[in-house]
N, C-alpha and C. Protein backbone atom coordinates (compact mmCIF):
# COMPACT_ATOMS: atom_id res chain seq x y z
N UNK A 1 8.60 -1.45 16.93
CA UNK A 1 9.12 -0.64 15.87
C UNK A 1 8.20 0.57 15.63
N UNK A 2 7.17 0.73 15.37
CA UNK A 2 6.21 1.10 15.37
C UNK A 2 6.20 2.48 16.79
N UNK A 3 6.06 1.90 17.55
CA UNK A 3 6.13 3.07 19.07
C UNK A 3 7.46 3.49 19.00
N UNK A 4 8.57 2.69 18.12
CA UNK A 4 9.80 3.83 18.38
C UNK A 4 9.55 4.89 17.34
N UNK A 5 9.28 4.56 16.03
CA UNK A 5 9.17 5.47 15.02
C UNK A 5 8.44 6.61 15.52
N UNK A 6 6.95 6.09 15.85
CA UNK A 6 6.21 6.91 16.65
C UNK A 6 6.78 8.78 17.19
N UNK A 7 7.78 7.46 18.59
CA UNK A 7 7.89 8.44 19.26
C UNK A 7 9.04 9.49 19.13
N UNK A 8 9.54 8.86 18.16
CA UNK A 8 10.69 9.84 16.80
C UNK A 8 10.49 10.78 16.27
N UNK A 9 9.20 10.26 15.83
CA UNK A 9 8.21 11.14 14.68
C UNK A 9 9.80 11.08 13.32
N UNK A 10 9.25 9.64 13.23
CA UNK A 10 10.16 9.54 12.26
C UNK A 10 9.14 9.22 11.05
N UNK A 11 9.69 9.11 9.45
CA UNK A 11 8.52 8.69 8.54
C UNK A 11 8.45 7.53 8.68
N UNK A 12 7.13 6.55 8.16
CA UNK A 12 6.68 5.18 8.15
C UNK A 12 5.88 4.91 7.16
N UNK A 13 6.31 4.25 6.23
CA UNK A 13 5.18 4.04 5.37
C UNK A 13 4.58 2.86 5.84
N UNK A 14 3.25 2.98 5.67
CA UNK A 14 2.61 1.35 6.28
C UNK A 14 1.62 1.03 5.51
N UNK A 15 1.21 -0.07 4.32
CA UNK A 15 0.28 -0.09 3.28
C UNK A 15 -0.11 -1.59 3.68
N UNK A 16 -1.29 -1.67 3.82
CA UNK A 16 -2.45 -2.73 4.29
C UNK A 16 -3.66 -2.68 3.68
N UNK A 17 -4.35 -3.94 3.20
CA UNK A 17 -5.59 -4.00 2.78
C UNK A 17 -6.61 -3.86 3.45
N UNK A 18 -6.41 -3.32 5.00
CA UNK A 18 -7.64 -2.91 5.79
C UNK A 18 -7.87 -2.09 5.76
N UNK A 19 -8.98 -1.61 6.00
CA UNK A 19 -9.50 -0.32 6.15
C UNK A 19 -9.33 0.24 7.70
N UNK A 20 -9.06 1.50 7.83
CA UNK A 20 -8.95 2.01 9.21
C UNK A 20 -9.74 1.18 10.35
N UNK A 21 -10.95 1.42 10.05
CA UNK A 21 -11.66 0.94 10.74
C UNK A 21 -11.21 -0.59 11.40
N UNK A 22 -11.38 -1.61 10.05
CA UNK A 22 -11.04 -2.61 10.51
C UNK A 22 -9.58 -2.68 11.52
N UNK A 23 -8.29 -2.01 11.23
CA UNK A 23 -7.39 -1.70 11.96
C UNK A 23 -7.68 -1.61 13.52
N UNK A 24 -8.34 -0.48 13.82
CA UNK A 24 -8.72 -0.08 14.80
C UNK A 24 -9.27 -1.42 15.69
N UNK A 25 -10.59 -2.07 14.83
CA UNK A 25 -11.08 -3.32 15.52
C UNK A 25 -10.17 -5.01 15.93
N UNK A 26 -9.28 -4.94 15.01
CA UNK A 26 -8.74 -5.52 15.07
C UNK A 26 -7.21 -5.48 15.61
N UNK A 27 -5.90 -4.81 15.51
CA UNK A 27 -4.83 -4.30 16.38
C UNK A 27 -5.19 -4.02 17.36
N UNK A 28 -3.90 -4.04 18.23
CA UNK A 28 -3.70 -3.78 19.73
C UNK A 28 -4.26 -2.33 19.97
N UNK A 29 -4.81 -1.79 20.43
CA UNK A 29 -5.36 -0.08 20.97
C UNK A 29 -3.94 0.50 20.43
N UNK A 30 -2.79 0.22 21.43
CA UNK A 30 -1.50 1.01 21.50
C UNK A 30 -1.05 1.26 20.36
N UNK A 31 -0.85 0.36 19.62
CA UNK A 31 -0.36 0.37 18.21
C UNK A 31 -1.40 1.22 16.83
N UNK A 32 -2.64 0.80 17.68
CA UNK A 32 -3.87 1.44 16.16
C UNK A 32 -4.00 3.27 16.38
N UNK A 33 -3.55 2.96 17.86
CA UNK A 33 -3.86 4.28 18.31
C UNK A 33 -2.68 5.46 17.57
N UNK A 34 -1.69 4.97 17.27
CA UNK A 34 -0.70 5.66 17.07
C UNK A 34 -0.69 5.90 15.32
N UNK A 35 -1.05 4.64 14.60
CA UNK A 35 -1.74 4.27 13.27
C UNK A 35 -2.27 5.68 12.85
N UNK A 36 -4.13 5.91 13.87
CA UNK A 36 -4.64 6.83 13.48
C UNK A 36 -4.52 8.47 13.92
N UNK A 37 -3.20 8.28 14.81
CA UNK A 37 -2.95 9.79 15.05
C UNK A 37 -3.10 11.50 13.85
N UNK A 38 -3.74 11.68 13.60
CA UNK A 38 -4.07 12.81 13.19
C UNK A 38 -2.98 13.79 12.67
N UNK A 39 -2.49 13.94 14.21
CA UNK A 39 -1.50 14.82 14.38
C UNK A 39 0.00 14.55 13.23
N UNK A 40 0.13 12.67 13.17
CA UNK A 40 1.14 12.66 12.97
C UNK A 40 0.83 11.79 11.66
N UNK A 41 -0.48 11.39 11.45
CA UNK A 41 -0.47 10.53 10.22
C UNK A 41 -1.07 11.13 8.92
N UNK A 42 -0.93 10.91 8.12
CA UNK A 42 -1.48 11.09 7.19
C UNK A 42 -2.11 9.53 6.00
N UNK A 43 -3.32 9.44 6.38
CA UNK A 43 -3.89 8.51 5.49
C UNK A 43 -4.86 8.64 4.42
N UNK A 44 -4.05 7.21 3.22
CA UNK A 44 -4.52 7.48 1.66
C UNK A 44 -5.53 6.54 1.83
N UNK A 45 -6.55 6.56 1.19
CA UNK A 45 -7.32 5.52 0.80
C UNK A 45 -7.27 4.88 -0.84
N UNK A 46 -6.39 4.10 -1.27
CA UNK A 46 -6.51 3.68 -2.41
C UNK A 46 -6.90 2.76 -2.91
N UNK A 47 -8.02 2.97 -3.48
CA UNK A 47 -9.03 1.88 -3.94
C UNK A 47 -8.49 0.80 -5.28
N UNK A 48 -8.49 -0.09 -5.48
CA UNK A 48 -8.19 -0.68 -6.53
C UNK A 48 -8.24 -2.29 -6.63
N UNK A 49 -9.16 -2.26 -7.55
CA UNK A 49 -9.00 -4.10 -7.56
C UNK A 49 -7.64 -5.10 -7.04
N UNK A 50 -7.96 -6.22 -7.04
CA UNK A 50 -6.51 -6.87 -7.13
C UNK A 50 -6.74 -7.71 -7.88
N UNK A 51 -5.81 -7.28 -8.11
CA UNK A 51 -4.80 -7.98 -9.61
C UNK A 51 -4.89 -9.53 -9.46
N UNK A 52 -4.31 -9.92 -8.41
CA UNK A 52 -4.15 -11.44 -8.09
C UNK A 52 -5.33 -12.41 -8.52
N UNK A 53 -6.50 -12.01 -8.14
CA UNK A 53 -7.73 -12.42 -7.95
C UNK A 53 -8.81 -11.58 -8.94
N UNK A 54 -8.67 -10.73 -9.77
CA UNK A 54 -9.97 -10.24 -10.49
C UNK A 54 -9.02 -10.82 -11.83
N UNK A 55 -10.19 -12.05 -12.09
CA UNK A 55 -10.03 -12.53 -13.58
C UNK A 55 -10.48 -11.65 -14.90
N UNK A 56 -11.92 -11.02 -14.33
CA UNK A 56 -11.88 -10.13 -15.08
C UNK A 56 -10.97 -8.98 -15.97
N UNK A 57 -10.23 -8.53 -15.04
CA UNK A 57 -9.38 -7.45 -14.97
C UNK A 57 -8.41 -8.03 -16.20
N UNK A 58 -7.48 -9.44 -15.75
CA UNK A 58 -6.82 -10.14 -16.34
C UNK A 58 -6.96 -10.69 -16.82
N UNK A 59 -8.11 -11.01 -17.81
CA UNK A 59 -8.24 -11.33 -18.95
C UNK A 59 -8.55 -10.38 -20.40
N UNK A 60 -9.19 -8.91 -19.42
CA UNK A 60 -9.19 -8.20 -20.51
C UNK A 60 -8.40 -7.15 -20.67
N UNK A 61 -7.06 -7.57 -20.08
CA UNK A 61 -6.01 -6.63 -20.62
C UNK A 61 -5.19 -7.47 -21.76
N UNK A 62 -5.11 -7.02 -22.78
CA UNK A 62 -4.20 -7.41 -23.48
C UNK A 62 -2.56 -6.75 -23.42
N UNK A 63 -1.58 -7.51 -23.63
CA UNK A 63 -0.50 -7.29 -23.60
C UNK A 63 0.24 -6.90 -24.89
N UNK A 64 0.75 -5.90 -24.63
CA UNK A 64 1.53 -5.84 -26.17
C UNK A 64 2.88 -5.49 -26.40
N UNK A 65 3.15 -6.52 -27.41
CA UNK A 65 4.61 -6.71 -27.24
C UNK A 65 5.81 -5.66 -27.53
N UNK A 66 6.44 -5.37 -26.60
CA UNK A 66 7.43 -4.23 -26.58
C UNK A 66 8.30 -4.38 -28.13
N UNK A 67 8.38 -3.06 -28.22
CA UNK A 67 9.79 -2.96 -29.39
C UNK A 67 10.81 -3.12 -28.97
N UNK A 68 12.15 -3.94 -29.80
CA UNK A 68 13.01 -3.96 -28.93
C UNK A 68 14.24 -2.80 -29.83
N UNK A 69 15.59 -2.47 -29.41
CA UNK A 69 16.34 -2.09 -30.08
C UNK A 69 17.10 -3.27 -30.62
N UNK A 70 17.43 -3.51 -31.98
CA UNK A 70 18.29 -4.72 -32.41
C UNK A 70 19.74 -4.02 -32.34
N UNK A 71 19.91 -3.02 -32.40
CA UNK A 71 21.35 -2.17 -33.24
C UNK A 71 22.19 -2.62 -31.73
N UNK A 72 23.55 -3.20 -32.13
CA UNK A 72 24.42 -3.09 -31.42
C UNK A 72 25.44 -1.89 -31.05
N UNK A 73 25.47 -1.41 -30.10
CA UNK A 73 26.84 -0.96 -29.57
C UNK A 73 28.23 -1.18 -30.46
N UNK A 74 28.69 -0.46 -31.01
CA UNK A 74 30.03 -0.55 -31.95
C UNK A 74 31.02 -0.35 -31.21
């Protein structure tokens, strides 16, 4: 999928918790190679805890409870 999009030069979004690098070390050449194309990629680095796993995070958000509308539709 990947080498067809590629060779389309079609868009791809592709969002992974590795870092390039690791990509590179780890994927097939063919596939990482096309990953870090220059020409045709453009890569974000977005840093951010996860949610899943930082207790911290999720415990000190408090939640607050939405307003609701009561008024019915006539």
């Amino acid at each position: 999928m990947i080498n067809y999009r590629y060779n389309a030069r079609l868009p791809t979004v592709i969002t992974t918790r590795y870092s390039m690098e690791e990509i590179m070390e780890q994927v097939e050449s063919s596939v990482s190679s096309r990953l870090a194309d220059n020409k045709l990629s453009t890569i974000y680095n977005i840093r951010v805890p996860d949610f899943r796993t930082d207790a911290t995070a999720a415990s000190s958000q408090k939640k607050t409870p939405r307003k609701t509308n009561t008024k019915r539709w006539s």
